[in-house]
PDB file of N, CA and C in Angstrom:
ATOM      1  N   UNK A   1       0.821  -1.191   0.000  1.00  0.00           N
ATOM      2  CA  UNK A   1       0.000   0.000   0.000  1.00  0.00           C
ATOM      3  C   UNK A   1       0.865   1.254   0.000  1.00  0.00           C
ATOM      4  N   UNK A   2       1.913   1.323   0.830  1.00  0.00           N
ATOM      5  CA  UNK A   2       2.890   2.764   0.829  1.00  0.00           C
ATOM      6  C   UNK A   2       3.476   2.894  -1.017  1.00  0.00           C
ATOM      7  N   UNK A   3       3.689   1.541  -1.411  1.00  0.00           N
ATOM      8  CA  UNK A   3       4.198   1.959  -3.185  1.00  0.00           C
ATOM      9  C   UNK A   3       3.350   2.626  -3.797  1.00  0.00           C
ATOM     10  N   UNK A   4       1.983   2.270  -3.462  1.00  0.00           N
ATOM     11  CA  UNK A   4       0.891   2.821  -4.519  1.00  0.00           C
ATOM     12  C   UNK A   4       0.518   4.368  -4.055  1.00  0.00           C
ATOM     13  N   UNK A   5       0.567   4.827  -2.559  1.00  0.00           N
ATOM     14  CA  UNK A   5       1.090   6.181  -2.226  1.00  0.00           C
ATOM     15  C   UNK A   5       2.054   7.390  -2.846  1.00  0.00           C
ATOM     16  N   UNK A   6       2.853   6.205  -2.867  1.00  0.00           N
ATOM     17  CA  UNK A   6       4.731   6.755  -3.208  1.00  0.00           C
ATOM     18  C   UNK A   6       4.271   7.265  -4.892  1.00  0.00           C
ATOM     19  N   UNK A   7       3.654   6.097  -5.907  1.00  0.00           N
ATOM     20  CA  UNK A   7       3.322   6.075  -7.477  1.00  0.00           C
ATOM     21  C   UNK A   7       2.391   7.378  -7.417  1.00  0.00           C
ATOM     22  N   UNK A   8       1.193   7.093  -6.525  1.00  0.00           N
ATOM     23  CA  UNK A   8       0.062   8.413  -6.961  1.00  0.00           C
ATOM     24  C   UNK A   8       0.530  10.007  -6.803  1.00  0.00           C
ATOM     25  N   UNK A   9       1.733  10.021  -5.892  1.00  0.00           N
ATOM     26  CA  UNK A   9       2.635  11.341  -5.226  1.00  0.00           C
ATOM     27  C   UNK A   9       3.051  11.259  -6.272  1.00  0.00           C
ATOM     28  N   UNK A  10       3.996  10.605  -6.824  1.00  0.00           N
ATOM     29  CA  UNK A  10       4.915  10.926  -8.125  1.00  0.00           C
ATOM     30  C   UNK A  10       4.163  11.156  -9.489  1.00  0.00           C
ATOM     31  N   UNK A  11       3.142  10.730  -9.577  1.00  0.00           N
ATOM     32  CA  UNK A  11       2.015  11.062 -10.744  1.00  0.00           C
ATOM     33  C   UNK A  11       1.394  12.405 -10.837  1.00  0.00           C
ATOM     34  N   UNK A  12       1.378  12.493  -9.240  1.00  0.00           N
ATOM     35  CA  UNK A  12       1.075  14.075  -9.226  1.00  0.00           C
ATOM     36  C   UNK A  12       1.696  14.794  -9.454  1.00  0.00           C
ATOM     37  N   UNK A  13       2.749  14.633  -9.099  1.00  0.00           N
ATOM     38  CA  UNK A  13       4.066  15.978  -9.033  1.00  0.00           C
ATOM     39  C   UNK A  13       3.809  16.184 -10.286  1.00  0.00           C
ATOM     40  N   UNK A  14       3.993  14.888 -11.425  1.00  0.00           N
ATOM     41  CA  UNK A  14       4.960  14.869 -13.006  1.00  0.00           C
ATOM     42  C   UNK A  14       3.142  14.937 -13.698  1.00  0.00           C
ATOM     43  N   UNK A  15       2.710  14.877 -13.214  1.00  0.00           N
ATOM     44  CA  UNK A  15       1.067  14.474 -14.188  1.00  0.00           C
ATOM     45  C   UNK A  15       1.370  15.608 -15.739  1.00  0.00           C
ATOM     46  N   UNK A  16       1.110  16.542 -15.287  1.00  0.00           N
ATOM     47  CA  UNK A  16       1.506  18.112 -16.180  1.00  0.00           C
ATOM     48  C   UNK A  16       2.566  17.717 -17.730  1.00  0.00           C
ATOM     49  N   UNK A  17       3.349  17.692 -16.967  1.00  0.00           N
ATOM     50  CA  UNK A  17       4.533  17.036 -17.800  1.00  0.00           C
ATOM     51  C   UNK A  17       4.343  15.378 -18.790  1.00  0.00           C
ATOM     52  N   UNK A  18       3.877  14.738 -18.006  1.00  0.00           N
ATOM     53  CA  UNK A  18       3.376  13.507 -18.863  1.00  0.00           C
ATOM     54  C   UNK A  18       2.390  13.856 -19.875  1.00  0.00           C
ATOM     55  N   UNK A  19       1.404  14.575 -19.271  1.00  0.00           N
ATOM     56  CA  UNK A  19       0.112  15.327 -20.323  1.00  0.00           C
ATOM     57  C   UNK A  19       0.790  16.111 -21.751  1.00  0.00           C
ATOM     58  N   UNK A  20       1.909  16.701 -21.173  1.00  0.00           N
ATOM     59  CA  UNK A  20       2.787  17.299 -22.114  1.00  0.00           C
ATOM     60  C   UNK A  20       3.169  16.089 -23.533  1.00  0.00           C
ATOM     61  N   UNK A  21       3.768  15.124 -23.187  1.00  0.00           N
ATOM     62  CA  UNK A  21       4.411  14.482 -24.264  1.00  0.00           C
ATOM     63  C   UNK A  21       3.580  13.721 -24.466  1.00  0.00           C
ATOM     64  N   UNK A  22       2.213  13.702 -24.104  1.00  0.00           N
ATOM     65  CA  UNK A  22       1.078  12.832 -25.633  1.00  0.00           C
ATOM     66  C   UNK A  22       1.224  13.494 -26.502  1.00  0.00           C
ATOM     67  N   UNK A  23       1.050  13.009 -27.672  1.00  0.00           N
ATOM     68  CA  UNK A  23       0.937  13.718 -28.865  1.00  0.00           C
ATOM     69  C   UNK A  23      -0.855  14.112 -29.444  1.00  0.00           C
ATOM     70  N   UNK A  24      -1.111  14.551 -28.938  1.00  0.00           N
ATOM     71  CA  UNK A  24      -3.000  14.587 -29.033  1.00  0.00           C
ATOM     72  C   UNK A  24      -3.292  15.162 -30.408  1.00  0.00           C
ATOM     73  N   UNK A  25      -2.673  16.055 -30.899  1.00  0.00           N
ATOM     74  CA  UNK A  25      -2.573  16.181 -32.487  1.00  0.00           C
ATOM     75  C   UNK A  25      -3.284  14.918 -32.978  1.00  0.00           C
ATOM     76  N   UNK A  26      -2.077  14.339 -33.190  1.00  0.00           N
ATOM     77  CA  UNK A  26      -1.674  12.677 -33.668  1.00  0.00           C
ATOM     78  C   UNK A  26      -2.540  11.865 -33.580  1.00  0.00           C
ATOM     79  N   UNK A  27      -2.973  11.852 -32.202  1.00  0.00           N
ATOM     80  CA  UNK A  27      -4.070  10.771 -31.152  1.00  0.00           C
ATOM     81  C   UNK A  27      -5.297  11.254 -32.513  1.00  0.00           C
ATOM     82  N   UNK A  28      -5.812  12.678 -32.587  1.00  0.00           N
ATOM     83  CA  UNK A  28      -6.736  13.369 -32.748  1.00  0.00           C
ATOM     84  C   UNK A  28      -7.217  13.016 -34.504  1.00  0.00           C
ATOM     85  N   UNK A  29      -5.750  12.807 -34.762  1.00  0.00           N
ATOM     86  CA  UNK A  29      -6.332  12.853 -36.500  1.00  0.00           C
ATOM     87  C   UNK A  29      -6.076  11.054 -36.913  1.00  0.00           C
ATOM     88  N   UNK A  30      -5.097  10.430 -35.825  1.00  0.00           N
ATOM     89  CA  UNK A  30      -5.680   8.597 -36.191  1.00  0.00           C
ATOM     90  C   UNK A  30      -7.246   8.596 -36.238  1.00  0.00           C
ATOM     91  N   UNK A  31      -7.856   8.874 -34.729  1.00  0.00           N
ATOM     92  CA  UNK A  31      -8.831   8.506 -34.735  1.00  0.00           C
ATOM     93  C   UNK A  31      -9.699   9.297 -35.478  1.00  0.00           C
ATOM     94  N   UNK A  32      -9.575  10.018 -36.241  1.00  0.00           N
ATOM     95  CA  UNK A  32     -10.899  11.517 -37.172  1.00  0.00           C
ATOM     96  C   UNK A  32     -10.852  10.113 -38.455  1.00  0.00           C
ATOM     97  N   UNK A  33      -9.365   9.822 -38.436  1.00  0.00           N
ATOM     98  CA  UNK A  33      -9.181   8.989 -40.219  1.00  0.00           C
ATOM     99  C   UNK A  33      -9.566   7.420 -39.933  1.00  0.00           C
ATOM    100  N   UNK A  34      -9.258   6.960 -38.625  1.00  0.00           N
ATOM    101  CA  UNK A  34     -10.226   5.741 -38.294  1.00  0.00           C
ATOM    102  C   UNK A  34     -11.866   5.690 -38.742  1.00  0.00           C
ATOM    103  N   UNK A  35     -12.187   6.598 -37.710  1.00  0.00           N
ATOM    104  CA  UNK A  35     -13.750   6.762 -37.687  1.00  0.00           C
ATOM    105  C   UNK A  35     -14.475   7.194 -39.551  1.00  0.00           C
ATOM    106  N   UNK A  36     -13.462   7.957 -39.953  1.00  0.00           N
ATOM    107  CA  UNK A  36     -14.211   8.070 -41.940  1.00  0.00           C
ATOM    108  C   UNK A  36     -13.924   7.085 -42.164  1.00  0.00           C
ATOM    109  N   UNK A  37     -12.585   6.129 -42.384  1.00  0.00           N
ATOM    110  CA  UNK A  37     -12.844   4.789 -42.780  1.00  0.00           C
ATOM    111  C   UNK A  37     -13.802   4.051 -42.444  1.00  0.00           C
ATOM    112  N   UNK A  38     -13.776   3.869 -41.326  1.00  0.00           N
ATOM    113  CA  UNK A  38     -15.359   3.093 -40.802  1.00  0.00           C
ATOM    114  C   UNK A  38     -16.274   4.007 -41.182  1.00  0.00           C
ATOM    115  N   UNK A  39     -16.768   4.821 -41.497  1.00  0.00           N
ATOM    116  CA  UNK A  39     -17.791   5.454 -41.721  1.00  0.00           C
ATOM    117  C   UNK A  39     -17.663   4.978 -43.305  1.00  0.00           C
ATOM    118  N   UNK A  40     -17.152   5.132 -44.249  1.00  0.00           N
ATOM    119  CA  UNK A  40     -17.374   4.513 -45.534  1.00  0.00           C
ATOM    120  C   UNK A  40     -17.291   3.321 -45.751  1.00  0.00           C
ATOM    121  N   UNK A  41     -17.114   2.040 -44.484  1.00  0.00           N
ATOM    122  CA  UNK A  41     -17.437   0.782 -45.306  1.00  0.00           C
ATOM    123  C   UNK A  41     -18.749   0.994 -44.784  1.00  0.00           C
ATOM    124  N   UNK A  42     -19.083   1.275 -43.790  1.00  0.00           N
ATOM    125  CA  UNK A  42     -20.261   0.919 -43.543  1.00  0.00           C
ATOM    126  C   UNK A  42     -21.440   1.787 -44.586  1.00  0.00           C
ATOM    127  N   UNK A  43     -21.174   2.695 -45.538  1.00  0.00           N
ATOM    128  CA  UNK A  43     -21.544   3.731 -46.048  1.00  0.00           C
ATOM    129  C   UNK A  43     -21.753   2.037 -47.512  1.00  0.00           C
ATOM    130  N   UNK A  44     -20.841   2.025 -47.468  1.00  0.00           N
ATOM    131  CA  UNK A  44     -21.027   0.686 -48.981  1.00  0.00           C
ATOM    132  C   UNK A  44     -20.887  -0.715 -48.808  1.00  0.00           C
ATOM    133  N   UNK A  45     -21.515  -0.920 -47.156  1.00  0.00           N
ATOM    134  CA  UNK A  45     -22.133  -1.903 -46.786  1.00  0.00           C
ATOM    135  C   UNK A  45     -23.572  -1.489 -46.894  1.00  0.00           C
ATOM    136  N   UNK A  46     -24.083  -0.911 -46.611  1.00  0.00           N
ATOM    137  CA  UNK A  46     -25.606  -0.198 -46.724  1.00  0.00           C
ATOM    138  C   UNK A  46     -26.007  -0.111 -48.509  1.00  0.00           C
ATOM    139  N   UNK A  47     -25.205   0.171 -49.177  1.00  0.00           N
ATOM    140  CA  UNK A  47     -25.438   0.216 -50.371  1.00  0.00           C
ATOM    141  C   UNK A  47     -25.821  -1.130 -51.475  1.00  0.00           C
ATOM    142  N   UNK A  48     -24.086  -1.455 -50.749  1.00  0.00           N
ATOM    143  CA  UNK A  48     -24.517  -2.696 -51.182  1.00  0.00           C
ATOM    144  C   UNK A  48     -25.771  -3.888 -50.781  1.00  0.00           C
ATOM    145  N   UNK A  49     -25.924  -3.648 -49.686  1.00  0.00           N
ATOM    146  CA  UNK A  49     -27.604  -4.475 -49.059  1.00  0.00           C
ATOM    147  C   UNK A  49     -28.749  -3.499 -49.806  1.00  0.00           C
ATOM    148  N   UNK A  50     -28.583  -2.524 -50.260  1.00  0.00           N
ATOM    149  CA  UNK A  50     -29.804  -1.819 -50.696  1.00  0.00           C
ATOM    150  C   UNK A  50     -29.968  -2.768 -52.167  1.00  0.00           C
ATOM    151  N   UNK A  51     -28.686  -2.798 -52.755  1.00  0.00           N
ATOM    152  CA  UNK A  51     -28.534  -2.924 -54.309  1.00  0.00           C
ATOM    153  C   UNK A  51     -28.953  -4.245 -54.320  1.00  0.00           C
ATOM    154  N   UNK A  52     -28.838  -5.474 -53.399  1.00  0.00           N
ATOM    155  CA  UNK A  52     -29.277  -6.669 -53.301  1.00  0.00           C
ATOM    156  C   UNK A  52     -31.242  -6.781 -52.855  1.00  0.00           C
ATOM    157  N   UNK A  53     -31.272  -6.061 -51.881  1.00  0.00           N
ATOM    158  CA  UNK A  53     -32.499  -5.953 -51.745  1.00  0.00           C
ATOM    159  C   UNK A  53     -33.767  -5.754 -52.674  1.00  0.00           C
ATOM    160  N   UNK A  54     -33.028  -4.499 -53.733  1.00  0.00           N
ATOM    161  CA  UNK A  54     -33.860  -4.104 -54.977  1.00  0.00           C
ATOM    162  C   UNK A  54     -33.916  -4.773 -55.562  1.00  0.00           C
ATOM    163  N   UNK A  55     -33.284  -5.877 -55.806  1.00  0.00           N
ATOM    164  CA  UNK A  55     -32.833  -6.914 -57.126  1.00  0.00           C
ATOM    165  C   UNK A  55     -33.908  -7.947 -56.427  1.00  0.00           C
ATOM    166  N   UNK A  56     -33.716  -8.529 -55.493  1.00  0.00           N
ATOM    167  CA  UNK A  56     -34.526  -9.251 -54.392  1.00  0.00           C
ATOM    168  C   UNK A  56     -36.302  -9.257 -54.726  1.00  0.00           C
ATOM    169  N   UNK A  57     -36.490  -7.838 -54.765  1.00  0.00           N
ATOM    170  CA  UNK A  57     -38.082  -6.906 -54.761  1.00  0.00           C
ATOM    171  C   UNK A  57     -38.259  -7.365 -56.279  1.00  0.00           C
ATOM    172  N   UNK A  58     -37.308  -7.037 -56.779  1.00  0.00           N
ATOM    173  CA  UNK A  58     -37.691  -6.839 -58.642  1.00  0.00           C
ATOM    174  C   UNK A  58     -37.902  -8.278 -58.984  1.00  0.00           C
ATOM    175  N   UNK A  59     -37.441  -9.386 -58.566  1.00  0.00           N
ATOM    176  CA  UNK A  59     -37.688 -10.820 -58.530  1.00  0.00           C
ATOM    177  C   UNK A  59     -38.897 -11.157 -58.267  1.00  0.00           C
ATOM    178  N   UNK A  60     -39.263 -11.021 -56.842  1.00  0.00           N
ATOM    179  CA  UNK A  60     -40.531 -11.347 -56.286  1.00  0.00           C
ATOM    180  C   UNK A  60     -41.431 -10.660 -57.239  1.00  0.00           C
ATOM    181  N   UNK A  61     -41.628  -9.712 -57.627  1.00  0.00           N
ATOM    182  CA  UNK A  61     -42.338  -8.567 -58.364  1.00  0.00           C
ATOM    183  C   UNK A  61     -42.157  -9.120 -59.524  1.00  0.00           C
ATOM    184  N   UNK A  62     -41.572  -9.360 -60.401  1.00  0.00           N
ATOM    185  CA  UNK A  62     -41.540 -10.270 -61.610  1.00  0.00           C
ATOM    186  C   UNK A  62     -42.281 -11.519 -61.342  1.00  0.00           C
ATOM    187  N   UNK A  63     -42.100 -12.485 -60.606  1.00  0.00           N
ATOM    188  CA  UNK A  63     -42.352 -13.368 -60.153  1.00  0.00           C
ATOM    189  C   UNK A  63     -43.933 -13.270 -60.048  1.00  0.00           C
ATOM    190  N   UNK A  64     -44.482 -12.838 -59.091  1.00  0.00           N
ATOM    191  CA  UNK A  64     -45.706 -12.131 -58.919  1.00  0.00           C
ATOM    192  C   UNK A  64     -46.639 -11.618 -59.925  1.00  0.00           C
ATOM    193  N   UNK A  65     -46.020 -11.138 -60.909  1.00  0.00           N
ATOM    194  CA  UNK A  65     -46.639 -10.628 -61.977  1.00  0.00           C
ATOM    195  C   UNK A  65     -46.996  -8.828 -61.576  1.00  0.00           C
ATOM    196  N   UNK A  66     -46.484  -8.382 -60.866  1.00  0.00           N
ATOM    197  CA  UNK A  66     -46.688  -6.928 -60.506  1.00  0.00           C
ATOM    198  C   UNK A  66     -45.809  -5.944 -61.478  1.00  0.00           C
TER     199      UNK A  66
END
């Protein structure tokens, strides 16, 4: 228990300074260019289920005689 004292004192002192050398820039624009990638498969995953679906409708509907 006194180490984990001794660690949270020394975290405090230096906290400032550690905050300093993230690079949050960096952090900031992985994750902006993560999240559009995922945002466009899922953008032509949706498309593509639309484009199957219609084809799907136009079957039954042929089929049907509509």
């Amino acid at each position: 228990m006194l180490g984990a004292g001794r660690g949270a004192h020394w975290a405090k002192e230096r906290g400032g300074e550690m905050l300093d050398r993230i690079p949050m820039d960096e952090m900031e624009e992985n994750v902006r260019e993560s999240v559009g990638e995922a945002r466009e498969r899922v953008d032509e995953f949706v498309r593509s289920e639309l484009a199957d679906l219609r084809r799907a409708l136009r079957k039954q509907r042929k089929r049907l005689g509509v």
